[in-house]
Protein backbone atom coordinates (compact mmCIF):
# COMPACT_ATOMS: atom_id res chain seq x y z
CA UNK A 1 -153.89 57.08 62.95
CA UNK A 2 -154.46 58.74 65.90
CA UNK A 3 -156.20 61.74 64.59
CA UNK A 4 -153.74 64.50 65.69
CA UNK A 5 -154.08 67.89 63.10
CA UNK A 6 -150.44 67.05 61.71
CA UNK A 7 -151.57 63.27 61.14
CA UNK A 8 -154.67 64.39 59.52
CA UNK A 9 -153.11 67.38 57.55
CA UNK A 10 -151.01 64.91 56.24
CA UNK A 11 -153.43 62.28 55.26
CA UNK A 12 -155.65 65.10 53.35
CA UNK A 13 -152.46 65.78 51.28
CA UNK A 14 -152.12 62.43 50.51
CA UNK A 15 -155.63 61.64 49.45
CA UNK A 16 -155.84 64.96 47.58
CA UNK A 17 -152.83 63.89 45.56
CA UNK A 18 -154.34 60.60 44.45
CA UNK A 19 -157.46 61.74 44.09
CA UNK A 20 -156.52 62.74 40.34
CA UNK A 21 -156.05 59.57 38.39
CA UNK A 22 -153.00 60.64 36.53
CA UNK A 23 -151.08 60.90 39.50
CA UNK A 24 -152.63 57.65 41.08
CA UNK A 25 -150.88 55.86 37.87
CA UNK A 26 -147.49 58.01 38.43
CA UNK A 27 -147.86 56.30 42.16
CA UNK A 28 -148.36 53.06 41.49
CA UNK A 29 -146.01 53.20 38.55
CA UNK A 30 -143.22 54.33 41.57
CA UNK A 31 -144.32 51.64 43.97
CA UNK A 32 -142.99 49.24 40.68
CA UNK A 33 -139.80 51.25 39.67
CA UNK A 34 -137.74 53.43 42.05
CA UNK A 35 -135.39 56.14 40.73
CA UNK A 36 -137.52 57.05 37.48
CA UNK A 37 -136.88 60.87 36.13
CA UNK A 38 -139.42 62.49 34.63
CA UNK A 39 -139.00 61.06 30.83
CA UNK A 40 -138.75 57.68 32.37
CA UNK A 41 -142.48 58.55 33.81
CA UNK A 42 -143.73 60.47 30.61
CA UNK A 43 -142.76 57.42 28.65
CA UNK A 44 -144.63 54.93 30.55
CA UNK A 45 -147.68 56.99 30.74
CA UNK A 46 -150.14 58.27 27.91
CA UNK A 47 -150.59 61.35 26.74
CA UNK A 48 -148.73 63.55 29.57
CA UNK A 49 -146.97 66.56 28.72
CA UNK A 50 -144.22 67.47 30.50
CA UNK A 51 -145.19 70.32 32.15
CA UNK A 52 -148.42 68.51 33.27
CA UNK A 53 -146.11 65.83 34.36
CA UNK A 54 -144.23 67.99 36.53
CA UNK A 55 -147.15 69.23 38.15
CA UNK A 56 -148.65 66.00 38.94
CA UNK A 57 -144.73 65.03 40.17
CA UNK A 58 -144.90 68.46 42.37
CA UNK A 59 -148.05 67.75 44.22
CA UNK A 60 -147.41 63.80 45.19
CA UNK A 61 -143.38 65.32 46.27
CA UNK A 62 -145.67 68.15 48.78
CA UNK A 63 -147.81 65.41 49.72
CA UNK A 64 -144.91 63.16 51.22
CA UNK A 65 -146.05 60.52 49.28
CA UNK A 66 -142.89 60.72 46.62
CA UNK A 67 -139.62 61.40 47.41
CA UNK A 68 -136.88 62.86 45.67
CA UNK A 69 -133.09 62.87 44.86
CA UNK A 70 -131.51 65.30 42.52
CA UNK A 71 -128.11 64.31 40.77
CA UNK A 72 -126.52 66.85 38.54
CA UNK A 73 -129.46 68.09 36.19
CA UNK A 74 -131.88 65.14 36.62
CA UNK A 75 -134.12 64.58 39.60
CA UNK A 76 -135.11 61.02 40.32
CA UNK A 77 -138.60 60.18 41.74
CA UNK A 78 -138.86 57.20 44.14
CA UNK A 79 -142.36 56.71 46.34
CA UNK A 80 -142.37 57.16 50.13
CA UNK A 81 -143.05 53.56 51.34
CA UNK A 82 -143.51 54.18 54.91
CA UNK A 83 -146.51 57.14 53.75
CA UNK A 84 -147.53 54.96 51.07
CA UNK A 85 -148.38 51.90 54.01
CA UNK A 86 -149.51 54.27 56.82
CA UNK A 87 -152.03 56.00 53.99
CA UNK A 88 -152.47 54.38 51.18
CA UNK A 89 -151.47 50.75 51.43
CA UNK A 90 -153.55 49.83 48.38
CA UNK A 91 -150.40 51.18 46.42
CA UNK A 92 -148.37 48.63 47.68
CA UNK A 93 -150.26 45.47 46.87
């Protein structure tokens, strides 16, 4: 990283969106399982509502760290690989 303010801008977002453990486990779970909507996510994780879901979703999407792809009424949440190895590599081990 060479320090510029858009590198480091983004790398903030990115460690401010894993910083919260519930969206560290949505990440990792994505760096598993590509194309998971929401209930896919809820179901594999404890005790999430789904507005709290969607929140957590929300903030790794603005990050850059998720992507994702909308088809008719369900959105499908993949994670960003090439963010995910320039930032946080540990998510891909």
């Amino acid at each position: 990283m060479t320090g510029d303010k858009e590198e480091v801008n983004q790398a903030v977002k990115v460690y401010k969106a894993l910083g919260e453990p519930t969206r560290l486990k949505i990440a990792l779970l994505l760096t598993k399982e590509s194309n998971l909507y929401c209930a896919n996510i809820a179901s594999k994780l404890e005790n999430v509502a789904s507005s709290t879901l969607s929140h957590h979703l929300k903030q790794l999407s603005d990050s850059g760290l998720v992507e994702l792809r909308k088809e008719g009424t369900y959105i499908y949440y993949s994670i960003n690989r090439s963010i995910a190895e320039k930032y946080a590599p540990y998510l891909l081990n």
